[in-house]
Protein backbone atom coordinates (compact mmCIF):
# COMPACT_ATOMS: atom_id res chain seq x y z
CA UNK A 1 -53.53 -31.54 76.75
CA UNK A 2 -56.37 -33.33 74.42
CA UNK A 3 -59.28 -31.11 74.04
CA UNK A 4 -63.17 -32.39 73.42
CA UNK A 5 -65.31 -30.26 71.83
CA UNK A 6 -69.03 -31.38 72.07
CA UNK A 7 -72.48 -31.22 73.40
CA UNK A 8 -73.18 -33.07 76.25
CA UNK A 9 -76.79 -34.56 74.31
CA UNK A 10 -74.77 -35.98 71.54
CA UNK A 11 -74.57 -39.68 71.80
CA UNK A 12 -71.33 -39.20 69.02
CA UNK A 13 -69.87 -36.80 71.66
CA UNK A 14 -70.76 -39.06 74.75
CA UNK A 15 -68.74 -41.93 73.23
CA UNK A 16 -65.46 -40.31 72.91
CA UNK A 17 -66.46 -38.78 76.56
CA UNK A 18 -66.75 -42.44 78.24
CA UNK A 19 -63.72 -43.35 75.82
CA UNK A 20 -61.63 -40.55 78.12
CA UNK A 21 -62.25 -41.08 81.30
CA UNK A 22 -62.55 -44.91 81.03
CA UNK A 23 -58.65 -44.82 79.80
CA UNK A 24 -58.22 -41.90 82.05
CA UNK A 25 -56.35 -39.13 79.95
CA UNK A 26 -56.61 -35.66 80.83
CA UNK A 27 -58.47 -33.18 78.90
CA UNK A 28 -60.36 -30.33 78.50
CA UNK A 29 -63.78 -30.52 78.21
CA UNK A 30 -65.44 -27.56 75.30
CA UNK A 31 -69.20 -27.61 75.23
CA UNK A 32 -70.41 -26.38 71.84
CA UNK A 33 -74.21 -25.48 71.74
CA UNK A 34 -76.13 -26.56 69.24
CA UNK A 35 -78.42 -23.51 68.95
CA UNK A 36 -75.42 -22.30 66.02
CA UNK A 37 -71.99 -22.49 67.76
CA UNK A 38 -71.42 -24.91 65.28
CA UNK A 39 -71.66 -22.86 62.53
CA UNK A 40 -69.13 -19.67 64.25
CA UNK A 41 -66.33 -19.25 61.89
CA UNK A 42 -63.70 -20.12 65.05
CA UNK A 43 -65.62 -23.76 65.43
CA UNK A 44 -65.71 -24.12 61.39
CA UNK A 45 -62.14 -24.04 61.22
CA UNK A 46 -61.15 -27.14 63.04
CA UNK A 47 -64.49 -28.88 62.15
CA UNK A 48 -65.22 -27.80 58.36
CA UNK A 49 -68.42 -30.03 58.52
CA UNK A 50 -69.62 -28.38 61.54
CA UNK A 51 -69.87 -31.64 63.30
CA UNK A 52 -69.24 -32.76 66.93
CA UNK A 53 -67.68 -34.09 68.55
CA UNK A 54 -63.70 -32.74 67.51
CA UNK A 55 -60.62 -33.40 69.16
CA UNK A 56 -57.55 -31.36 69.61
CA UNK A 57 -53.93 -32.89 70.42
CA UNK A 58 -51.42 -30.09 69.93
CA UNK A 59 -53.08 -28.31 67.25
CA UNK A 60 -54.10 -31.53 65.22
CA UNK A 61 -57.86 -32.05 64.73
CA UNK A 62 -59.42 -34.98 64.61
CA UNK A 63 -63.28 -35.52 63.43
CA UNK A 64 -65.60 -38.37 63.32
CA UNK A 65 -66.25 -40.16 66.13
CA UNK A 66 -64.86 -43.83 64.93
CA UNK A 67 -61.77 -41.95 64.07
CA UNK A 68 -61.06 -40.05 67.25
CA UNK A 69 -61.96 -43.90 69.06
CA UNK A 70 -58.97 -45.26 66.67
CA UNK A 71 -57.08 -42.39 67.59
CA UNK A 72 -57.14 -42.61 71.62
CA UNK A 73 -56.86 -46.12 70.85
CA UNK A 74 -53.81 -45.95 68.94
CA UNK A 75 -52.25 -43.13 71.48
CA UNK A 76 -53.26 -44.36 74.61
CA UNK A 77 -53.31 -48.38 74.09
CA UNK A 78 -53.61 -48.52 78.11
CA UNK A 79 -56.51 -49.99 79.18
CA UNK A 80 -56.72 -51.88 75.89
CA UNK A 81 -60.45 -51.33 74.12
CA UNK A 82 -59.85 -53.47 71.12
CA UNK A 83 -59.30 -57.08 71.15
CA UNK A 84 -56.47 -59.05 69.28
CA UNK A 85 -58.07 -61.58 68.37
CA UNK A 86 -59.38 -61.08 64.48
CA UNK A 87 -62.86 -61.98 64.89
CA UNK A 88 -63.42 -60.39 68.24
CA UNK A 89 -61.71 -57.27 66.48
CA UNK A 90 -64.46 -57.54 63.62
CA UNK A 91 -67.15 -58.41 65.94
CA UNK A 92 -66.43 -54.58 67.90
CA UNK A 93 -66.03 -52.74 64.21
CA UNK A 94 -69.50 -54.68 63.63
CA UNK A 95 -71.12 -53.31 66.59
CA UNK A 96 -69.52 -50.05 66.12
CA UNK A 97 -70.65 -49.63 62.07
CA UNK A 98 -74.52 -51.19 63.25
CA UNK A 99 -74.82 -48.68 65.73
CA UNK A 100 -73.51 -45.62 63.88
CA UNK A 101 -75.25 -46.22 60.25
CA UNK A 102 -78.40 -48.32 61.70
CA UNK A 103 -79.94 -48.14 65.09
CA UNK A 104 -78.79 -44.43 65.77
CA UNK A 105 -80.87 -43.22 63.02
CA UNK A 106 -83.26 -45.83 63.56
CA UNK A 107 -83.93 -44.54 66.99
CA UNK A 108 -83.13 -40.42 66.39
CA UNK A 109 -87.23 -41.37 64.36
CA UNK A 110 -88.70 -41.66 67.92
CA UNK A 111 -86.64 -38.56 68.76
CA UNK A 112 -90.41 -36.53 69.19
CA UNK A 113 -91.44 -39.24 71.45
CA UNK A 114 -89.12 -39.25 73.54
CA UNK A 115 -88.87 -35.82 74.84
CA UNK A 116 -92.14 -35.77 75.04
CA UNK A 117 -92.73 -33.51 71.84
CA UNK A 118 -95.68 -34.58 69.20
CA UNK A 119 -95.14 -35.71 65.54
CA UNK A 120 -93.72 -38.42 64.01
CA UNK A 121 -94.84 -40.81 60.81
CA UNK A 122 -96.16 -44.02 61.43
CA UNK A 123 -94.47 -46.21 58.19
CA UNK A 124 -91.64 -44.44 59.10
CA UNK A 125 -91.70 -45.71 62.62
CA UNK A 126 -92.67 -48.45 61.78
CA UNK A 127 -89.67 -49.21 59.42
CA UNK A 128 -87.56 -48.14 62.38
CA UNK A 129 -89.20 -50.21 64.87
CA UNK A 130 -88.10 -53.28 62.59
CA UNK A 131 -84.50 -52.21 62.29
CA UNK A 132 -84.20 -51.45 65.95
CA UNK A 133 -85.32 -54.91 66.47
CA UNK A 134 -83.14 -56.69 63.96
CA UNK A 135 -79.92 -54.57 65.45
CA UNK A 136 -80.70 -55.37 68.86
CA UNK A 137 -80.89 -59.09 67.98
CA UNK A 138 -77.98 -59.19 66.11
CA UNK A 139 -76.44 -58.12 69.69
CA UNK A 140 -78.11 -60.53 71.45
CA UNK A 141 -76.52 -63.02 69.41
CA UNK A 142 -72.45 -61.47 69.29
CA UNK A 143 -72.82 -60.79 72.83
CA UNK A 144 -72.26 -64.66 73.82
CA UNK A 145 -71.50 -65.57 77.40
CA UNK A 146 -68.87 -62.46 77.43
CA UNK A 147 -69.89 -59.34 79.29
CA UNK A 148 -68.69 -56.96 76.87
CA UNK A 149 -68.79 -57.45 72.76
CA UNK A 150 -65.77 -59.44 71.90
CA UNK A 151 -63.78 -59.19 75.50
CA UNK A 152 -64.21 -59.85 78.72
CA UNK A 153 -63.81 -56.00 79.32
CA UNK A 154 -65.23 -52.87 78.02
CA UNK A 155 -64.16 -52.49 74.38
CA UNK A 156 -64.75 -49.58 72.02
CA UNK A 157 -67.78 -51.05 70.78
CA UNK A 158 -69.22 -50.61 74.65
CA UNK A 159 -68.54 -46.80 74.27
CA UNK A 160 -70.36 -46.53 71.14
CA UNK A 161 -73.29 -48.96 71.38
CA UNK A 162 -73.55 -48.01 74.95
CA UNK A 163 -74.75 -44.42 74.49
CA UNK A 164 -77.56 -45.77 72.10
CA UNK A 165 -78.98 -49.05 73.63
CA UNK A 166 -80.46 -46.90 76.87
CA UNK A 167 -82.58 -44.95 74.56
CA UNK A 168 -84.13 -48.08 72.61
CA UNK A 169 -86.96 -48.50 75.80
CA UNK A 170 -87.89 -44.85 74.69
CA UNK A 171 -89.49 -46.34 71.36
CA UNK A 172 -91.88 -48.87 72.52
CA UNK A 173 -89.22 -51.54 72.67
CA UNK A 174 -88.53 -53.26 75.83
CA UNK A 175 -85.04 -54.71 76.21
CA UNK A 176 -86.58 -57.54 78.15
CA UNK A 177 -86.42 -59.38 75.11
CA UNK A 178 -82.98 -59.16 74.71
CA UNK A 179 -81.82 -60.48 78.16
CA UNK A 180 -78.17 -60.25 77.38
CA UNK A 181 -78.31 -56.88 75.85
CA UNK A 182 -80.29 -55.66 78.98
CA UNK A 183 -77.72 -56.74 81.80
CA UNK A 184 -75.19 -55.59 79.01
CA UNK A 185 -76.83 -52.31 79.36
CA UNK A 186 -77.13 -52.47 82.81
CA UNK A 187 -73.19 -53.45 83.64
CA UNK A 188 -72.46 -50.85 81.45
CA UNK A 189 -75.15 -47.34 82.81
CA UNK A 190 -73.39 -48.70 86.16
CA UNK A 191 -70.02 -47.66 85.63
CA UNK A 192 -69.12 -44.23 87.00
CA UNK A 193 -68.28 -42.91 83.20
CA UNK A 194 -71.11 -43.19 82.16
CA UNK A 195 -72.78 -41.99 84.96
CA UNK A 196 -70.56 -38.83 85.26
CA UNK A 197 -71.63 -38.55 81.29
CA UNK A 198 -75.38 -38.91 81.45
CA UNK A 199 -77.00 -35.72 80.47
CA UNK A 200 -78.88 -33.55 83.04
CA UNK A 201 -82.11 -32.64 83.42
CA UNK A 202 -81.21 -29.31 82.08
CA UNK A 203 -79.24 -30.32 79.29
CA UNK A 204 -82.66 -32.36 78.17
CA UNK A 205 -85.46 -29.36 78.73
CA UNK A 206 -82.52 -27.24 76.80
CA UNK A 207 -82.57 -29.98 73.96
CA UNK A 208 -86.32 -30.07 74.05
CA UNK A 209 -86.95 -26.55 73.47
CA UNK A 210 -84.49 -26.54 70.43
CA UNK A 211 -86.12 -29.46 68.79
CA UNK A 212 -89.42 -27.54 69.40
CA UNK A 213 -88.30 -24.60 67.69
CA UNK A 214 -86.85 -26.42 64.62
CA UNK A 215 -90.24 -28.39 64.74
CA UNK A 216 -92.33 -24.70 64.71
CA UNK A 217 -90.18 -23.33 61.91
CA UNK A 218 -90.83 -26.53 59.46
């Protein structure tokens, strides 16, 4: 059986989450905490970098989220969650690469405001504000008159822009402008894996206080 280690607040770890149960494979489910599991020597030898999330199959490890996507998709083609078609294919690695190297750490800037914690810098925010908007347009505009980026069902780009998008109204940026990417988002926060994925209150107060304590110690 596939094991997934992760933490449940980790938008990297959610992905592969959704990824599971929308192709519906069994496995195990291994919350690592991020107060320093990740650093135990047990965790550090099948994840060197001390990254989540990592998945097992049979004693083979598999990090970084875009790779364990390929992998499930490669293993488990059924439901398929990449197109055939070459540009719909390069229009899901576009969305995938945007989200991971641009609006994540775009949006992780607001990460003070949005739990509620003080701080932040206001070029810096303001810099992020811009490339939040320029990402989420650039979505508006791939999307076309599909209801999921390049297919007419849920592709691997879903998973991974999909845990993102719903924090975006968190930073002072209303996806009413977007009106595609909003009922995208929508269609998508609808689906039972992503509602069985959606982190708990508890899991967010936990979060909070860790992000408060880093925050004291700087």
């Amino acid at each position: 059986m596939l094991t997934l280690y992760h933490s449940p607040i980790s938008p990297n770890s959610r992905r592969i989450w959704i990824t599971l149960l929308e192709k519906k494979i069994e496995f195990e489910l291994v919350e690592i905490k991020l107060n320093g599991e990740q650093f135990k020597p047990d965790f550090l030898t099948i994840s060197p970098f001390h990254h989540i999330p990592v998945l097992v199959d049979d004693g083979f490890n598999v990090v970084e989220s875009l790779a364990i996507l390929d992998y499930l998709e490669a293993k488990y083609p059924t439901p398929a969650m990449l197109p055939k078609d070459v540009k719909d294919l390069a229009i899901v690695r576009m969305v995938e690469l945007l989200t991971v190297n641009e609006l994540l750490p775009a949006t992780t800037t607001f990460l003070p405001q949005i739990l509620g914690l003080p701080g932040g810098n206001s070029e810096k925010t303001e810099q992020a504000l811009q490339k939040i908007s320029t990402v989420l347009s650039f979505f508006e505009n791939t999307l076309d008159n599909r209801p999921y980026f390049g297919s007419q069902n849920l592709t691997l780009a879903d998973a991974v822009a999909g845990t993102v998008v719903p924090w975006v109204p968190k930073t002072g940026i209303s996806l009413s402008d977007y009106p595609k990417v909003s009922a995208w988002c929508d269609r998508l926060i609808s689906r039972p894996a992503w509602q069985a994925t959606k982190a708990t209150p508890e899991v967010i107060v936990a979060f909070k206080s860790l992000i408060q304590n880093r925050m004291n110690q700087n």
